[in-house]
PDB file of N, CA and C in Angstrom:
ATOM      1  N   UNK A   1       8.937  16.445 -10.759  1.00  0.00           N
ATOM      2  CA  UNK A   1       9.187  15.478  -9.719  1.00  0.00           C
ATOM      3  C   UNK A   1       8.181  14.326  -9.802  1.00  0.00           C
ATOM      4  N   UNK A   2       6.977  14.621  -9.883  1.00  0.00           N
ATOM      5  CA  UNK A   2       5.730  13.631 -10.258  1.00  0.00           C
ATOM      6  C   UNK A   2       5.990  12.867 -11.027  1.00  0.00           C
ATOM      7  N   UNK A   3       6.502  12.966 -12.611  1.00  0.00           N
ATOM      8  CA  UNK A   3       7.286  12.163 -13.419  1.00  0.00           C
ATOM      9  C   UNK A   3       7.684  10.980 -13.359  1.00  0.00           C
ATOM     10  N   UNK A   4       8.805  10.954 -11.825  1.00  0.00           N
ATOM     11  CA  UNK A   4       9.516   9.918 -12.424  1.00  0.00           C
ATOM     12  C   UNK A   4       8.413   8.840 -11.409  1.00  0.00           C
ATOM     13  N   UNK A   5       7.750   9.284 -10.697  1.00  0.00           N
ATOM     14  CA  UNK A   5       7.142   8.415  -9.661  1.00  0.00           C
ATOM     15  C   UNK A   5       5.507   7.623 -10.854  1.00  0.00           C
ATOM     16  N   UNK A   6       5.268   8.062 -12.041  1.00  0.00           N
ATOM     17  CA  UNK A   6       4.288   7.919 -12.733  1.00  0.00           C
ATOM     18  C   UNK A   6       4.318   6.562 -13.073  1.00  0.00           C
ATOM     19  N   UNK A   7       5.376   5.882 -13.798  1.00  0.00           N
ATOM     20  CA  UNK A   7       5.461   4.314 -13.596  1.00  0.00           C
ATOM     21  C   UNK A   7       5.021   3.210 -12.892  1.00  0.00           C
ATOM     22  N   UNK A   8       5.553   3.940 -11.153  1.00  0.00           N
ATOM     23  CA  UNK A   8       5.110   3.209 -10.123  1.00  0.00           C
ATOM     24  C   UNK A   8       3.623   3.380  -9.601  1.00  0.00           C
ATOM     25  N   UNK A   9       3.097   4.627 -10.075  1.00  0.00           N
ATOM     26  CA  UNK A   9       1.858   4.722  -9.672  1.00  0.00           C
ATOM     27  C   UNK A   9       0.695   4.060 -10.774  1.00  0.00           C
ATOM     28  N   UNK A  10       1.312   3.848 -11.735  1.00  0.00           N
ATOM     29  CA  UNK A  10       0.721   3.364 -13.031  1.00  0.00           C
ATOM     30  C   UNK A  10       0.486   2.033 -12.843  1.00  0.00           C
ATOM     31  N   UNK A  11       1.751   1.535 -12.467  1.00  0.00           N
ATOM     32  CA  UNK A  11       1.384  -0.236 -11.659  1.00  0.00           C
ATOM     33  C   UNK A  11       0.721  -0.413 -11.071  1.00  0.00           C
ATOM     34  N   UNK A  12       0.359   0.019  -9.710  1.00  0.00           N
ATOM     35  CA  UNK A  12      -0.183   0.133  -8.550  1.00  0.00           C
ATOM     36  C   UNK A  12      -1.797   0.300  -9.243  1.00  0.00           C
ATOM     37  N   UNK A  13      -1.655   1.143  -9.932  1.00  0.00           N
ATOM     38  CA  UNK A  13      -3.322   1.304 -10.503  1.00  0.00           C
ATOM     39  C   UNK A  13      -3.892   0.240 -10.999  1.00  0.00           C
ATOM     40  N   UNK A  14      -2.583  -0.655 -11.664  1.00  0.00           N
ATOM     41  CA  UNK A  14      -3.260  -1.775 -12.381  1.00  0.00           C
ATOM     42  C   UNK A  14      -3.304  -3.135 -11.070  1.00  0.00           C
ATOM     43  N   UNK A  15      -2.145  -3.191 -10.575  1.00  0.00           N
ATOM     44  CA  UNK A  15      -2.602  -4.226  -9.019  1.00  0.00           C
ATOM     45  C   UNK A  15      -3.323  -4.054  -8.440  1.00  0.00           C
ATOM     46  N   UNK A  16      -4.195  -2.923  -7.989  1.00  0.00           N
ATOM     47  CA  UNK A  16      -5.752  -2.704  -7.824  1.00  0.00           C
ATOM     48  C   UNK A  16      -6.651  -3.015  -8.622  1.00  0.00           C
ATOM     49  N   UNK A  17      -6.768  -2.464  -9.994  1.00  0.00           N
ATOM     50  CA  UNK A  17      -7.431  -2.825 -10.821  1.00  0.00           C
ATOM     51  C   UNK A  17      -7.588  -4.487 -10.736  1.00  0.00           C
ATOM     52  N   UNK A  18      -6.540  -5.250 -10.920  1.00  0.00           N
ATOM     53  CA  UNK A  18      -6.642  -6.541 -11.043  1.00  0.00           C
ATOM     54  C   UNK A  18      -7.303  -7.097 -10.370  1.00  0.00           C
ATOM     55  N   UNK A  19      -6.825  -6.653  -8.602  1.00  0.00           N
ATOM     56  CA  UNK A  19      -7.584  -7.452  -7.799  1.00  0.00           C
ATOM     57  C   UNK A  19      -8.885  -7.396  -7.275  1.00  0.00           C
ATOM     58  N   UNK A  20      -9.385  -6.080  -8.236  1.00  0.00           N
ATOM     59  CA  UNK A  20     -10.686  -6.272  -8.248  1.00  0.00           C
ATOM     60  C   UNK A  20     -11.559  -6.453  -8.941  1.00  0.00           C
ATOM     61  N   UNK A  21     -11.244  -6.980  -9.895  1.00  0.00           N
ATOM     62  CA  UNK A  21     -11.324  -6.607 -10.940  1.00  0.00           C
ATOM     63  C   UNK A  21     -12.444  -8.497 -10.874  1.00  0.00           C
ATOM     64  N   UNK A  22     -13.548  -8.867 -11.171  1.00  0.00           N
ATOM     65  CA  UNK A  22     -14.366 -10.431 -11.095  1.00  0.00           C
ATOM     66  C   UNK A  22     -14.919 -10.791 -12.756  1.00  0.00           C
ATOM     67  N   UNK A  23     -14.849 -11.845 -13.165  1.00  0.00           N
ATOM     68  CA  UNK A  23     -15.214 -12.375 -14.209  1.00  0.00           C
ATOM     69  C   UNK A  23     -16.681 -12.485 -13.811  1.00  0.00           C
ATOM     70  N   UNK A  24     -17.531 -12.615 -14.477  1.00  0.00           N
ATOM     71  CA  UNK A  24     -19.430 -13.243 -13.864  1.00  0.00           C
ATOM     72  C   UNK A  24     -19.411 -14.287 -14.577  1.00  0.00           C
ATOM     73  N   UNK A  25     -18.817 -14.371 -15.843  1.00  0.00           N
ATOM     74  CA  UNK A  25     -18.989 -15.698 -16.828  1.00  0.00           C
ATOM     75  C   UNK A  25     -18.107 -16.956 -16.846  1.00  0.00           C
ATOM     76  N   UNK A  26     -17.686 -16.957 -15.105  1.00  0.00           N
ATOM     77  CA  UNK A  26     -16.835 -18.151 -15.227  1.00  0.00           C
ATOM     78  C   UNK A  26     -17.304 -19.330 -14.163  1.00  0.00           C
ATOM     79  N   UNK A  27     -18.662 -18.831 -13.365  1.00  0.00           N
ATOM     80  CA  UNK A  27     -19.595 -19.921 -12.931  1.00  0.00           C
ATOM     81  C   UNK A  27     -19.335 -20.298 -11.662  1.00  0.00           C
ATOM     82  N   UNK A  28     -18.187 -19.670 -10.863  1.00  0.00           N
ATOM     83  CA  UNK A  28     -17.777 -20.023  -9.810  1.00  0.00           C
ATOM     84  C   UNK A  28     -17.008 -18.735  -9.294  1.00  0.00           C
ATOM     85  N   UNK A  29     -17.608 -18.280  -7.818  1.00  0.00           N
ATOM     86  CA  UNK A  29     -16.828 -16.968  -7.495  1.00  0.00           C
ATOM     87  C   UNK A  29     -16.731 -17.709  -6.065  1.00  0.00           C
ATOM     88  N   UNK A  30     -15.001 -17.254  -5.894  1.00  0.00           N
ATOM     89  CA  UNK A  30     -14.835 -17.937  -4.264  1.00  0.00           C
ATOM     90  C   UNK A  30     -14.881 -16.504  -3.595  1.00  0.00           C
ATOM     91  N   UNK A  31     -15.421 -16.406  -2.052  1.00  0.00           N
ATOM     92  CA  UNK A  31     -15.841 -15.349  -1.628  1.00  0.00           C
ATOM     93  C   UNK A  31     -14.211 -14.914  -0.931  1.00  0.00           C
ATOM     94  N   UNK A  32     -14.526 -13.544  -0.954  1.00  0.00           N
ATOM     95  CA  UNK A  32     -13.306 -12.949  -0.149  1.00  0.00           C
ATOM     96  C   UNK A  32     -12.992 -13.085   1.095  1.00  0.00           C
ATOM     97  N   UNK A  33     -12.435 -13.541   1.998  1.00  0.00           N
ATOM     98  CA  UNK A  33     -12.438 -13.007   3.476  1.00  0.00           C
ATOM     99  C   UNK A  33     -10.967 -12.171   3.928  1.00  0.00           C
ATOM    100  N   UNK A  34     -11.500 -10.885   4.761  1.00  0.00           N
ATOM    101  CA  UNK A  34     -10.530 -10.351   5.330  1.00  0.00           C
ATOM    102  C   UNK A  34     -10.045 -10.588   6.570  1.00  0.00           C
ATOM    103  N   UNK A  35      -9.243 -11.207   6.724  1.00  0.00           N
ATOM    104  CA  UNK A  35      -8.510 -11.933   8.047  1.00  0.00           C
ATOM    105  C   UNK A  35      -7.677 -10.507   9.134  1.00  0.00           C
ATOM    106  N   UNK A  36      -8.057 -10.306  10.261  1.00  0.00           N
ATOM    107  CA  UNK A  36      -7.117  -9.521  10.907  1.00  0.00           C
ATOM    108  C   UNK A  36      -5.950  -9.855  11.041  1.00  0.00           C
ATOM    109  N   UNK A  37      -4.846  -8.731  10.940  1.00  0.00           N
ATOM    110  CA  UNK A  37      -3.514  -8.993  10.441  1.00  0.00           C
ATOM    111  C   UNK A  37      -2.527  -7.889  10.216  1.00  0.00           C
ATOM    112  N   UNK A  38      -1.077  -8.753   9.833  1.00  0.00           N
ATOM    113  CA  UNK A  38      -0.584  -7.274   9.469  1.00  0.00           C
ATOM    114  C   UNK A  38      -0.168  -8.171   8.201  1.00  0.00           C
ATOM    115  N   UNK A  39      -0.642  -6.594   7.206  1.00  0.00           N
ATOM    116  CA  UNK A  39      -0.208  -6.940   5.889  1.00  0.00           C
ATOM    117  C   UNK A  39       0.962  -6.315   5.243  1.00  0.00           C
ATOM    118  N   UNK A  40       1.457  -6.689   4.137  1.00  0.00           N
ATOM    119  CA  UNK A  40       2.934  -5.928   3.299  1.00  0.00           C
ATOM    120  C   UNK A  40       2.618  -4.299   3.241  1.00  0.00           C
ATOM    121  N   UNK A  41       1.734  -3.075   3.259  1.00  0.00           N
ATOM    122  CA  UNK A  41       1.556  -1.918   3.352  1.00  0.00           C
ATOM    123  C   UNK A  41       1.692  -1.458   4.634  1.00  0.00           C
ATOM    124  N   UNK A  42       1.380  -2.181   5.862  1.00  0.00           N
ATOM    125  CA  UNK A  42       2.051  -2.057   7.089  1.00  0.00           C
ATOM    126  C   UNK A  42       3.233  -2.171   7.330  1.00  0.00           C
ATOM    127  N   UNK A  43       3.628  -3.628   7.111  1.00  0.00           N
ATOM    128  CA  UNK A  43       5.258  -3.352   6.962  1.00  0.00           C
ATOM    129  C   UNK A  43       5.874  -2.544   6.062  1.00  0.00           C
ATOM    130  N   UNK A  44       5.416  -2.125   4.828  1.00  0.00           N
ATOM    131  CA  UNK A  44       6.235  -1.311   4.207  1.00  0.00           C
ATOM    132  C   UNK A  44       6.044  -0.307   4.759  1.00  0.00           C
ATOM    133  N   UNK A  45       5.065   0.448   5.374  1.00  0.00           N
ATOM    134  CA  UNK A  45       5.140   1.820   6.137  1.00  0.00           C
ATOM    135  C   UNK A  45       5.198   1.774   7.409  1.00  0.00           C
ATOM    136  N   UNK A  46       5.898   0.585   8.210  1.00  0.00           N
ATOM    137  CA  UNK A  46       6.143   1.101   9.453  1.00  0.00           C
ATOM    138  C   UNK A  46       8.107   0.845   8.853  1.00  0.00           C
ATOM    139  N   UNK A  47       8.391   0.474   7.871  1.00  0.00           N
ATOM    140  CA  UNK A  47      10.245   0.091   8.051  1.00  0.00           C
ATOM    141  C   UNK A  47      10.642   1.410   7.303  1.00  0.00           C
ATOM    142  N   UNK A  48       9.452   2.126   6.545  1.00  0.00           N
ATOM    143  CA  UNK A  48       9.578   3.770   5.928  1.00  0.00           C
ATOM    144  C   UNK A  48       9.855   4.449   6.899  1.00  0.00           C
ATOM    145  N   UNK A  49       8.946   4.564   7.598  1.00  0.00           N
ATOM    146  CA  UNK A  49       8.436   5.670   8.803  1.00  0.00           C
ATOM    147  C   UNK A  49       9.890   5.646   9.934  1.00  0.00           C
ATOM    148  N   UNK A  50      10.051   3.968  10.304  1.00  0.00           N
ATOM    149  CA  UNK A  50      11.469   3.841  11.077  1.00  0.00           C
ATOM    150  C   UNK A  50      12.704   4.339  10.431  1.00  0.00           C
ATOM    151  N   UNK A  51      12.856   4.656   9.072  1.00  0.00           N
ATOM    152  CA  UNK A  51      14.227   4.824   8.960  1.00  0.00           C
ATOM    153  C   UNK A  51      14.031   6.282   8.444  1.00  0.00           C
ATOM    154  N   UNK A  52      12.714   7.023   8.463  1.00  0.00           N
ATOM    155  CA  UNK A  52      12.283   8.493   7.992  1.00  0.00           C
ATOM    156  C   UNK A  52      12.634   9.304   9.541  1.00  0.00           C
ATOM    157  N   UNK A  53      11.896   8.804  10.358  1.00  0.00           N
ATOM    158  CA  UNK A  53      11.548   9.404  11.766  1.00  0.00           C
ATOM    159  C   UNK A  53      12.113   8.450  13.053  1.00  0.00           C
ATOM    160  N   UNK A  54      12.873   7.444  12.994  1.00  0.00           N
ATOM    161  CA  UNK A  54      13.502   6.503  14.020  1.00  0.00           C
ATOM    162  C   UNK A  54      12.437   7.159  15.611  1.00  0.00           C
ATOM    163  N   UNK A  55      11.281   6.628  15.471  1.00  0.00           N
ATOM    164  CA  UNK A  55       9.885   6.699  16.454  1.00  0.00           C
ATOM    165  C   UNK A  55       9.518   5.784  16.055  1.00  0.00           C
ATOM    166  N   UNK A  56       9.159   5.265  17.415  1.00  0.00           N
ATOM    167  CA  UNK A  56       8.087   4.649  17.608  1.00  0.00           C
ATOM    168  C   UNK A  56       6.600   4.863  17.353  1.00  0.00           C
ATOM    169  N   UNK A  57       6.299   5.699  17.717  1.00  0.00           N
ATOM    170  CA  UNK A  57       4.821   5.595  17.941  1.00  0.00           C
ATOM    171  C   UNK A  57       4.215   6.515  16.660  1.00  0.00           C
ATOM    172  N   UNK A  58       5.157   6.799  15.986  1.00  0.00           N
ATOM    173  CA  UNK A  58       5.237   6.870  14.455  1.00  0.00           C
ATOM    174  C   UNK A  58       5.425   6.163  13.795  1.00  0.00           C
ATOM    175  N   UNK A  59       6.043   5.336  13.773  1.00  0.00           N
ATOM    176  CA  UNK A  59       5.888   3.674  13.377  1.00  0.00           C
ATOM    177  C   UNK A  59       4.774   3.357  12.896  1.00  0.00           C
ATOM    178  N   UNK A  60       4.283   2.952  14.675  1.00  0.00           N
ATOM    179  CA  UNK A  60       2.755   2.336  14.537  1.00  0.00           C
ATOM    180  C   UNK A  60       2.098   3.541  13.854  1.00  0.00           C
ATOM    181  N   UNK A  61       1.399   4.701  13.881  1.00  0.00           N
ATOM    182  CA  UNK A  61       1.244   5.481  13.711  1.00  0.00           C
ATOM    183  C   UNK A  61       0.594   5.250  11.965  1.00  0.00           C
ATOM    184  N   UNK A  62       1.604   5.248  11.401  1.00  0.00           N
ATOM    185  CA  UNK A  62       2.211   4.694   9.899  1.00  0.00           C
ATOM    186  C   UNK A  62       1.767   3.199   9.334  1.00  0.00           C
ATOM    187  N   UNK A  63       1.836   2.645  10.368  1.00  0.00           N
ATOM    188  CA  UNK A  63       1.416   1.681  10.304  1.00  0.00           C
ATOM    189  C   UNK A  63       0.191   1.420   9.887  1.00  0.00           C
ATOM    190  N   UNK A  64      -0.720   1.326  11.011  1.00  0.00           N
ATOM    191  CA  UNK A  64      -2.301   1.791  11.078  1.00  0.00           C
ATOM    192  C   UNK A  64      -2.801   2.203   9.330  1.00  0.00           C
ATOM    193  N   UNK A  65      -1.839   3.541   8.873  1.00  0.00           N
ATOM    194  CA  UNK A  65      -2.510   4.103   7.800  1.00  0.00           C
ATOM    195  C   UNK A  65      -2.043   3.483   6.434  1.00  0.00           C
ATOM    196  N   UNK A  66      -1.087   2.401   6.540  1.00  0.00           N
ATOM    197  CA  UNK A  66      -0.389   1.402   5.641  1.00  0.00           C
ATOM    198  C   UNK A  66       0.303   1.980   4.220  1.00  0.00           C
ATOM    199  N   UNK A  67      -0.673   1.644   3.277  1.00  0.00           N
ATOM    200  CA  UNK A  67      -0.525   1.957   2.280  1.00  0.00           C
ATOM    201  C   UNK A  67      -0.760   3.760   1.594  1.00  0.00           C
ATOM    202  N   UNK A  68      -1.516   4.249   2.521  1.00  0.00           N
ATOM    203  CA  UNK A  68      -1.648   5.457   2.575  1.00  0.00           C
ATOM    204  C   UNK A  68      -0.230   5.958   2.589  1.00  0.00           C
ATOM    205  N   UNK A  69       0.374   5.400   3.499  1.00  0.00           N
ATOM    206  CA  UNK A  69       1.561   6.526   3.881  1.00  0.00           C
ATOM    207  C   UNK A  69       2.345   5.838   3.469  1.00  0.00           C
ATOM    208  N   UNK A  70       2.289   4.569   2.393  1.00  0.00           N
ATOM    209  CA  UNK A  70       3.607   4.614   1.637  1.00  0.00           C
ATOM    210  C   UNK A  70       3.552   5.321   0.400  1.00  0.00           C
ATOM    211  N   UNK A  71       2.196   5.455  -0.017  1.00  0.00           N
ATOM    212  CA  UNK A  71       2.076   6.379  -1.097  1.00  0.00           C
ATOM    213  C   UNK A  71       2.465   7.699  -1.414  1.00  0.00           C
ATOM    214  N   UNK A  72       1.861   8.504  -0.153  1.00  0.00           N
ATOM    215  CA  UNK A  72       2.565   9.727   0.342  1.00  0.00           C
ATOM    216  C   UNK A  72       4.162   9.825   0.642  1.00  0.00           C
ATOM    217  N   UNK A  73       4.751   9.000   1.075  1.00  0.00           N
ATOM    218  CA  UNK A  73       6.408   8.581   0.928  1.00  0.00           C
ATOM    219  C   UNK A  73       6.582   8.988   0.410  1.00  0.00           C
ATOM    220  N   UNK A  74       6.238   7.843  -1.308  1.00  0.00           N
ATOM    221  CA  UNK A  74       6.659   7.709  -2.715  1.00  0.00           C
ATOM    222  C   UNK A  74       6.535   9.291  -3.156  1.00  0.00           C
ATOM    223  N   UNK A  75       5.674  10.069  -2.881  1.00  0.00           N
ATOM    224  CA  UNK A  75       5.368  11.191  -3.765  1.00  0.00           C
ATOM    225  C   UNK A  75       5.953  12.302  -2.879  1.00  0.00           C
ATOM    226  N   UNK A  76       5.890  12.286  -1.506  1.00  0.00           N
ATOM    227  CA  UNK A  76       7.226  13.604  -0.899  1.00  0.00           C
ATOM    228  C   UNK A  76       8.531  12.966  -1.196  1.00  0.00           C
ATOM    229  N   UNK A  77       8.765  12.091  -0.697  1.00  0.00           N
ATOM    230  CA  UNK A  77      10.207  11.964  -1.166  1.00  0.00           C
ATOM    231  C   UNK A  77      11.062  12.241   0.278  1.00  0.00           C
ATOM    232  N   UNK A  78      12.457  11.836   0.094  1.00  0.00           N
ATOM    233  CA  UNK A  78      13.285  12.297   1.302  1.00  0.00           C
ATOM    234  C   UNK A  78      12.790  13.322   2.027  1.00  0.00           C
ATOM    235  N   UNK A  79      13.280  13.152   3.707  1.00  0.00           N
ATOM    236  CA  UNK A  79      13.280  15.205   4.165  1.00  0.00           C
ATOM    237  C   UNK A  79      14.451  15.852   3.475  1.00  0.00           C
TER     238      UNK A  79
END
């Protein structure tokens, strides 16, 4: 079952990787800022969670833990 999900987790390793990934030898680093917000791992795990568990407060719930619990999704799978 792990298998077929290995692709997508293989990406994901590298879209992390990337974005953290800083040059030192290019003479100019613009600083990060984290803005409060809702980001695409929120929405993707609160529109999971709504059509997994149609709750609310599982939703948010899901929400909150973002990307966590779309990961866990990806790897349980349907009920």
């Amino acid at each position: 079952m792990i298998k077929k999900y290995i692709p997508s987790l293989l990406i994901l390793t590298i879209l992390f990787a990337s974005c953290t990934t800083n040059n030192p030898n290019d003479g100019y680093n613009q600083p990060v800022y984290l803005a409060p917000g809702v980001g695409l791992g929120t929405i993707i795990a609160v529109v999971i969670s709504w059509s997994r568990n149609k709750s609310i407060l599982w939703a948010i719930l899901h929400g909150i833990f973002g990307w966590l619990y779309v990961i866990y999704a990806i790897i349980v799978g349907k009920k």
